[in-house]
C-alpha atoms as a PDB file:
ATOM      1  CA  UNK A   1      36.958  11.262  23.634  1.00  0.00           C
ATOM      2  CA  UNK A   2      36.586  12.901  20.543  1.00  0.00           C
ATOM      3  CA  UNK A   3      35.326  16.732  20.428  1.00  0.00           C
ATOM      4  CA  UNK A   4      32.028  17.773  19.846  1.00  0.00           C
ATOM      5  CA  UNK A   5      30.271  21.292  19.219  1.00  0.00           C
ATOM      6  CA  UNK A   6      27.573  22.779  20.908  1.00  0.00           C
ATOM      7  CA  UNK A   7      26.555  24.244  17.594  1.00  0.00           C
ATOM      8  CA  UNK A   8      22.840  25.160  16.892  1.00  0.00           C
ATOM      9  CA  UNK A   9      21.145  25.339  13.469  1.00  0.00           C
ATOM     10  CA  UNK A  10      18.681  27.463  12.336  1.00  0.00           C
ATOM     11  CA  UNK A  11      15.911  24.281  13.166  1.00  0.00           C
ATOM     12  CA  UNK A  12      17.003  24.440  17.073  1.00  0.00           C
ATOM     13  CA  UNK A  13      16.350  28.685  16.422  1.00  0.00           C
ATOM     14  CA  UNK A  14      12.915  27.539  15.219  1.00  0.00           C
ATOM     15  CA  UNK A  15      11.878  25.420  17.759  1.00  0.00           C
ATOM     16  CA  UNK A  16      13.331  27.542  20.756  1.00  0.00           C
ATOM     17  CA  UNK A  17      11.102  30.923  19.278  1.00  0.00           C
ATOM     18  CA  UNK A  18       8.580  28.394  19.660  1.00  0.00           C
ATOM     19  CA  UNK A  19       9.073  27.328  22.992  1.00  0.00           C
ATOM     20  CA  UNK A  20       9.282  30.737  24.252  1.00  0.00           C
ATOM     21  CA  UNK A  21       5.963  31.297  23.260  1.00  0.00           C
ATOM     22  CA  UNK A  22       4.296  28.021  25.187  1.00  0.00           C
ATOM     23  CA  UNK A  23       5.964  28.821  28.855  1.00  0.00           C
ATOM     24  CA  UNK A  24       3.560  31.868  29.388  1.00  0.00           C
ATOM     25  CA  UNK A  25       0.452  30.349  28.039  1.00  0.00           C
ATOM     26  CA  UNK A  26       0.975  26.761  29.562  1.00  0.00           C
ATOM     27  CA  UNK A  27       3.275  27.193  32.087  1.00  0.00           C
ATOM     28  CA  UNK A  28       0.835  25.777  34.656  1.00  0.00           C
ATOM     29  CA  UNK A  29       0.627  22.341  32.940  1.00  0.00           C
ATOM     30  CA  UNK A  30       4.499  21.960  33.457  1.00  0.00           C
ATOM     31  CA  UNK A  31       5.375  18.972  35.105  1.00  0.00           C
ATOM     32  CA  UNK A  32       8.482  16.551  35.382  1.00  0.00           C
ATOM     33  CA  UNK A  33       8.065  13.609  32.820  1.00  0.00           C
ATOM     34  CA  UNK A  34      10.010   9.902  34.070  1.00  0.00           C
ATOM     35  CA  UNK A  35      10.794   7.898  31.149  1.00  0.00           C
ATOM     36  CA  UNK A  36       9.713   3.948  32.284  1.00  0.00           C
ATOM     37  CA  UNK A  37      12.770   2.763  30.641  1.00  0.00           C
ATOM     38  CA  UNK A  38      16.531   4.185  31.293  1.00  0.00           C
ATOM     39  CA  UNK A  39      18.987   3.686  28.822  1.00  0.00           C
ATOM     40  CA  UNK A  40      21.542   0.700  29.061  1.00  0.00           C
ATOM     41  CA  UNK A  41      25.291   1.406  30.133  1.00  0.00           C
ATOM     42  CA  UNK A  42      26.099   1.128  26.468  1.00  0.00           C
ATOM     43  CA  UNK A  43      25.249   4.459  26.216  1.00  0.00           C
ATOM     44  CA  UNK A  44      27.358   5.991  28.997  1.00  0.00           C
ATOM     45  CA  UNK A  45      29.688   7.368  26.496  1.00  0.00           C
ATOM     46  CA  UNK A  46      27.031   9.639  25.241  1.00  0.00           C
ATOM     47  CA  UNK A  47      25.763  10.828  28.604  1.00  0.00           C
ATOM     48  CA  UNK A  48      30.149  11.427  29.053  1.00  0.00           C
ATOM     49  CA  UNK A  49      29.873  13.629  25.898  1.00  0.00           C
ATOM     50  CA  UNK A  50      26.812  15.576  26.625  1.00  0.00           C
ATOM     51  CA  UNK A  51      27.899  15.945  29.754  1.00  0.00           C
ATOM     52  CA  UNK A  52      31.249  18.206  28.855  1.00  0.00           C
ATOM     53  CA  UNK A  53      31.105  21.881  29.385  1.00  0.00           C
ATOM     54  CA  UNK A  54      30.055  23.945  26.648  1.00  0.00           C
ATOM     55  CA  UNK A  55      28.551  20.974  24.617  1.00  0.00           C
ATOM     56  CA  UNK A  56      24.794  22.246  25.092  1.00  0.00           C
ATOM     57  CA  UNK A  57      22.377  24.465  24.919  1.00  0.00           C
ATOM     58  CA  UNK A  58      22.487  26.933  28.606  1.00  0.00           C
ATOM     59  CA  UNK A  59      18.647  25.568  29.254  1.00  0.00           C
ATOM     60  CA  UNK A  60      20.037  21.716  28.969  1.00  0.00           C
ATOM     61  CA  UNK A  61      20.633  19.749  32.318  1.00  0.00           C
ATOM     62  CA  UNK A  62      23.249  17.438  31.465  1.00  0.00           C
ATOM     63  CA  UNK A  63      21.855  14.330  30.740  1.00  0.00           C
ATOM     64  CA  UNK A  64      21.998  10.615  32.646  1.00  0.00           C
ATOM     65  CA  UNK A  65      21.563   7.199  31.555  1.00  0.00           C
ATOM     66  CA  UNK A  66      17.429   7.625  33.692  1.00  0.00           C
ATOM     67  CA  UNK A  67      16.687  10.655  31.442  1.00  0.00           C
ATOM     68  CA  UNK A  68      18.520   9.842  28.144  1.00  0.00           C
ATOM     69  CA  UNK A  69      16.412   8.151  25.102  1.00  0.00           C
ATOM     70  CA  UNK A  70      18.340   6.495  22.466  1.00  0.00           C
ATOM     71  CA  UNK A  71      17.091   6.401  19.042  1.00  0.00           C
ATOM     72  CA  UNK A  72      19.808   5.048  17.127  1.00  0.00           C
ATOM     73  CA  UNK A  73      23.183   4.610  17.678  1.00  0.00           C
ATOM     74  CA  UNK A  74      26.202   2.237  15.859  1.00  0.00           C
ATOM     75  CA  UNK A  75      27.594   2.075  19.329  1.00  0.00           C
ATOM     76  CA  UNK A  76      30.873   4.120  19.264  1.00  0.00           C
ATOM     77  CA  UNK A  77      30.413   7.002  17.286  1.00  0.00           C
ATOM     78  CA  UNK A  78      27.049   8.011  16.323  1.00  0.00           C
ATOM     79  CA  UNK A  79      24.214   8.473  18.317  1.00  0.00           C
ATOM     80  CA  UNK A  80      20.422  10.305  18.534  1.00  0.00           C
ATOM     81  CA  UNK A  81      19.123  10.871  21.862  1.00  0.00           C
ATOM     82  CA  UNK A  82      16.699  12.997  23.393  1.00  0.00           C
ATOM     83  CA  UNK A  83      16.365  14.068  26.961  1.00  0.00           C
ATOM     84  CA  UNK A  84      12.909  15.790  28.649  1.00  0.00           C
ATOM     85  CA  UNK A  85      13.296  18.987  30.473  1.00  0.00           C
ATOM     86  CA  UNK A  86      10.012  18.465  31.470  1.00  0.00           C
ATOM     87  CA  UNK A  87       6.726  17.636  30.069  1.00  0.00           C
ATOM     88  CA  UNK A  88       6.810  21.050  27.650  1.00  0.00           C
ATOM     89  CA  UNK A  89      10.737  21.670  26.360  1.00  0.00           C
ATOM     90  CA  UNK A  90      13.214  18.703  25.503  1.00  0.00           C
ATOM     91  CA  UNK A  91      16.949  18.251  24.786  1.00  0.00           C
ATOM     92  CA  UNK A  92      17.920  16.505  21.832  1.00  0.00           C
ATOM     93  CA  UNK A  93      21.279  15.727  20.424  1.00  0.00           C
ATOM     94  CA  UNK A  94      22.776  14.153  17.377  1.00  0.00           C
ATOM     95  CA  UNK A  95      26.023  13.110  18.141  1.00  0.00           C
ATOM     96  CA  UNK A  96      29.372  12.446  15.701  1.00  0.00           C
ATOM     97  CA  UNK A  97      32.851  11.698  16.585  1.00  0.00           C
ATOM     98  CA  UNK A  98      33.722  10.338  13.975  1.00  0.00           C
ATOM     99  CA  UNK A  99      36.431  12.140  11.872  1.00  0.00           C
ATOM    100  CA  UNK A 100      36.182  14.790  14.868  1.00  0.00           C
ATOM    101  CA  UNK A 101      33.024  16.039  13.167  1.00  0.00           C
ATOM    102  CA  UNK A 102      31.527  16.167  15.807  1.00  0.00           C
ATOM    103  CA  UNK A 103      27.759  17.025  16.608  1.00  0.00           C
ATOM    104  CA  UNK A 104      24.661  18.849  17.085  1.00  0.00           C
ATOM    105  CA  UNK A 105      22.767  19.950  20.489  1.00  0.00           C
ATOM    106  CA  UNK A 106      19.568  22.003  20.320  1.00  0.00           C
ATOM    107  CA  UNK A 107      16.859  22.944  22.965  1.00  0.00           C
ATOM    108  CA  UNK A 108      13.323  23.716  21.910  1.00  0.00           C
ATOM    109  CA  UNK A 109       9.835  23.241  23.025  1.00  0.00           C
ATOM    110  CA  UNK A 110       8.353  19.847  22.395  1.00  0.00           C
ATOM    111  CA  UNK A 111       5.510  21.225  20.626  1.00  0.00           C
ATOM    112  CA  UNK A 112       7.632  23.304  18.467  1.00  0.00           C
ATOM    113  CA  UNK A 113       9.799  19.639  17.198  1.00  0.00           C
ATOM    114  CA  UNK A 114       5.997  18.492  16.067  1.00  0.00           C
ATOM    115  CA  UNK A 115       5.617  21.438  13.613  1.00  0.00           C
ATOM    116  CA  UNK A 116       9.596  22.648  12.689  1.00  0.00           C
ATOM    117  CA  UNK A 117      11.379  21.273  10.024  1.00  0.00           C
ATOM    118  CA  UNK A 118      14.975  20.386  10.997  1.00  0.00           C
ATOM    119  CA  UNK A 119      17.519  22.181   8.673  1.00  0.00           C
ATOM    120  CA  UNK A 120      21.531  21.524   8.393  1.00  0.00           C
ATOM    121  CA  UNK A 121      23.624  24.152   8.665  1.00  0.00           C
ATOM    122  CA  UNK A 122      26.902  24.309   6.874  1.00  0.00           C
ATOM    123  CA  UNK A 123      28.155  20.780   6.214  1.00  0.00           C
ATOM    124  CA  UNK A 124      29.377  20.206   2.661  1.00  0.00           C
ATOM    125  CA  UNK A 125      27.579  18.069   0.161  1.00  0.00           C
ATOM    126  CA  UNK A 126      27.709  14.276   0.397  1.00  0.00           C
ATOM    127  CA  UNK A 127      27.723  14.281   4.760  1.00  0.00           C
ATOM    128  CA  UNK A 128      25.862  12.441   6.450  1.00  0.00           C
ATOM    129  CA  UNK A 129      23.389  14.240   8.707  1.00  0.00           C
ATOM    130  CA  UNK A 130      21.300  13.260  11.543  1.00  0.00           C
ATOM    131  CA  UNK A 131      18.211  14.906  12.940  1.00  0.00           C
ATOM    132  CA  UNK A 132      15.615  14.271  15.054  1.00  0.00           C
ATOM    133  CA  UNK A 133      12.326  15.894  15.166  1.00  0.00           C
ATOM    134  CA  UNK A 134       8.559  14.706  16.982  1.00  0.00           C
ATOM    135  CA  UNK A 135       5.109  13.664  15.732  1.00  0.00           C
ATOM    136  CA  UNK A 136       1.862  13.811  18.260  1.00  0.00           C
ATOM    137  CA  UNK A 137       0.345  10.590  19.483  1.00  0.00           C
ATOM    138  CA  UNK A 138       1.799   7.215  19.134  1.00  0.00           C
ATOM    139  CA  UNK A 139       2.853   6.856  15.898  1.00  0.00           C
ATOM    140  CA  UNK A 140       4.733   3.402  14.618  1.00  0.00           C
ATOM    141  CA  UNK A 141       6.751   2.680  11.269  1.00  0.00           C
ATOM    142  CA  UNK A 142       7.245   6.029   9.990  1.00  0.00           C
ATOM    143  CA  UNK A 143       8.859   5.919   6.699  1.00  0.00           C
ATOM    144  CA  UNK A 144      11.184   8.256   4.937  1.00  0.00           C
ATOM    145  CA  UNK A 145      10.168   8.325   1.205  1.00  0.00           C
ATOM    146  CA  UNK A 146      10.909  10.745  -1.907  1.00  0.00           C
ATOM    147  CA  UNK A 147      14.475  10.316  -2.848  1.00  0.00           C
ATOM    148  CA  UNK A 148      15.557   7.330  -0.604  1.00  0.00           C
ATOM    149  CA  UNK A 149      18.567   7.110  -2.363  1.00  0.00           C
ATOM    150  CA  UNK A 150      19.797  10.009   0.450  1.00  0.00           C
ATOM    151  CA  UNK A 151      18.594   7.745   2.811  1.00  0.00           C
ATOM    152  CA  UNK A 152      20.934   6.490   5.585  1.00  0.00           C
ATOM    153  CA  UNK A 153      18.756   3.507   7.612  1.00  0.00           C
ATOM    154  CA  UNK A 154      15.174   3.078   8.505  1.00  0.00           C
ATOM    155  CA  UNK A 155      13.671   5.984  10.804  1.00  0.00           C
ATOM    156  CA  UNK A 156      14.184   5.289  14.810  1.00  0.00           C
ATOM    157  CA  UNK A 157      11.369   6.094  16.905  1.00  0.00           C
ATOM    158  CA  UNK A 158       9.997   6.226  20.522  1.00  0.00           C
ATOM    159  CA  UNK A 159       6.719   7.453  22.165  1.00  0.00           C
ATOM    160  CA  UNK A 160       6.693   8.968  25.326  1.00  0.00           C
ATOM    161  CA  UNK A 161       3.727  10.022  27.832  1.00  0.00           C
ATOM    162  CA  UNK A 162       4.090  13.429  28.866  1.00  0.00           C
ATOM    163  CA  UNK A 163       1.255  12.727  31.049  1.00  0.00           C
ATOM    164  CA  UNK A 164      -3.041  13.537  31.026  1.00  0.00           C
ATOM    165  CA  UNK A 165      -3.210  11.584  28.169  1.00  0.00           C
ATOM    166  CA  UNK A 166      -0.908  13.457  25.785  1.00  0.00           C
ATOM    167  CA  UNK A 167       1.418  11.100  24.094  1.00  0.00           C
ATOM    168  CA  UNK A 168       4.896  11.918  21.785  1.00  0.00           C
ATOM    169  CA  UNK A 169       6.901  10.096  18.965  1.00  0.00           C
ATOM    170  CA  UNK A 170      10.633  11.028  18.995  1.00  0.00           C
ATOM    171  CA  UNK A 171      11.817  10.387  15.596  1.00  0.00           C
ATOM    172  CA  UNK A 172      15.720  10.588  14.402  1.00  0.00           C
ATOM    173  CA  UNK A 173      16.941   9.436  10.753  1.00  0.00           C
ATOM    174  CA  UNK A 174      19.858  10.561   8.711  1.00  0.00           C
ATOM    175  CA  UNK A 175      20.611  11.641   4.790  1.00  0.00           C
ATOM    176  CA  UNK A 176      23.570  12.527   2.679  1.00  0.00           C
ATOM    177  CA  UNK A 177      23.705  16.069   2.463  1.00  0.00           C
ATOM    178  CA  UNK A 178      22.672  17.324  -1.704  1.00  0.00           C
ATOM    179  CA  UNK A 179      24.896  18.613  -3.813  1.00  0.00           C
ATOM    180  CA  UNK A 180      24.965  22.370  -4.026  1.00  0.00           C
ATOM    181  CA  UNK A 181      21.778  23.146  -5.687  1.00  0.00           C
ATOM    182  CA  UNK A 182      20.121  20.170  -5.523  1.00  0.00           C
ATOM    183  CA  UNK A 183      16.701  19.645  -4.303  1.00  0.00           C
ATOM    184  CA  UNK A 184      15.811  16.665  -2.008  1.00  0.00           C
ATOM    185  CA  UNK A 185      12.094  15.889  -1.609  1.00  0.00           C
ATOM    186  CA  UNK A 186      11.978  13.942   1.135  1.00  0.00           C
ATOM    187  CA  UNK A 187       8.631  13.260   3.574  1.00  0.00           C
ATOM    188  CA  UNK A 188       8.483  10.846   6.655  1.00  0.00           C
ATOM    189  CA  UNK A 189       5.189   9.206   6.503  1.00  0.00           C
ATOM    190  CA  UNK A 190       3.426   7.674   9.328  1.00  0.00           C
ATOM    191  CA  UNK A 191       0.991   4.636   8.356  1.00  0.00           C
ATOM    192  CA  UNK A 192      -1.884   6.837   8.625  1.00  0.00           C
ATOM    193  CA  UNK A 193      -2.580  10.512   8.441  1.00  0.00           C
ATOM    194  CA  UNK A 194      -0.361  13.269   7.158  1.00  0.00           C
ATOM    195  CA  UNK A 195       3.301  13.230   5.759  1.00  0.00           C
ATOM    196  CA  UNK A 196       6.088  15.573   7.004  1.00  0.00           C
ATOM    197  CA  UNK A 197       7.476  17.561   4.536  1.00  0.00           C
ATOM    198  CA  UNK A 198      11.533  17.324   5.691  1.00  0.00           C
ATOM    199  CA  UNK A 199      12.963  18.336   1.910  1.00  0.00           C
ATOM    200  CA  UNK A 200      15.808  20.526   1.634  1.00  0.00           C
ATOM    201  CA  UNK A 201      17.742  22.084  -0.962  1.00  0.00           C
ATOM    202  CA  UNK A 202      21.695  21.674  -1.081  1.00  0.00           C
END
């Protein structure tokens, strides 16, 4: 198996402040969240690469095919997950062998991926980049729109019950870095209700 990095952008930063600041206020509504559906054996090889020391995050149990969520994945090389930690921080990864370029593990509360805008940090124009980021409720066909051309694929999504009524989208989709300079507007739009602003400037 091809290497991967445990690296963490400044997003993961973001959302990890962020969790910090729900444990003390809502610790007591911390609970263990079961996801109804685990993923298939197809995705054992991810589990096997998230699973290698120094891979993630110190606060990330190493995942299993009963916690792991797949959002996308070609299969062999590329892959978004998400595992819960419980029902108030999650694991999420966005994983690359290909080329040995590896991939991208971050920790963070769940909250925190509703509000945070995911950010790349350091790959070179023209890469393709995968993140994956939360809205709250159930929300279905999110599209990316602004400059679609930097569009890799539709937007992958799945909503998860964290319990009392409190529902979660996972959401993962992919661009082509800018060039160096170059601002991409970009917003994923739910069918109703506000747009997230995910632009970036290369």
């Amino acid at each position: 198996m091809n290497r991967m990095t445990g690296a963490l952008g400044a997003a993961v930063l973001l959302v990890a402040a962020t969790a910090c600041s729900l444990i003390g206020s809502g610790g007591s509504d911390r609970h263990k969240v079961t996801l109804p559906e685990p993923a298939p054996p197809s995705a054992q090889w991810i589990v096997d690469g998230l699973s290698r020391e120094g891979v993630r995050p110190e606060q990330c149990p190493a995942p299993t095919l009963s916690t792991l969520a797949v959002l996308d994945t070609d299969g062999r090389t590329r892959a978004e997950v998400f595992w819960l930690i419980d029902s108030i921080d999650a694991c999420w990864a966005a994983v690359d062998l290909a080329d040995n370029a590896g991939g991208t593990v971050g920790f963070g509360s769940i909250e925190g991926m509703t509000v945070g805008q995911p950010v790349p940090s350091g790959p070179p124009p023209g890469t393709e980049w995968y993140a994956v980021t939360a809205f709250h409720g159930r929300v279905a066909d999110i599209r990316a729109t602004g400059a679609t051309d930097h569009v890799l694929g539709p937007v992958h999504s799945r909503t998860v019950d964290l319990g009392g009524g409190k529902l979660v989208t996972f959401v993962s989709y992919g661009i082509r870095i800018p060039e160096q300079g170059e601002i991409l507007t970009l917003y994923l739009c739910p069918p109703a209700g506000d747009c997230r602003d995910v632009s970036m400037t290369g």
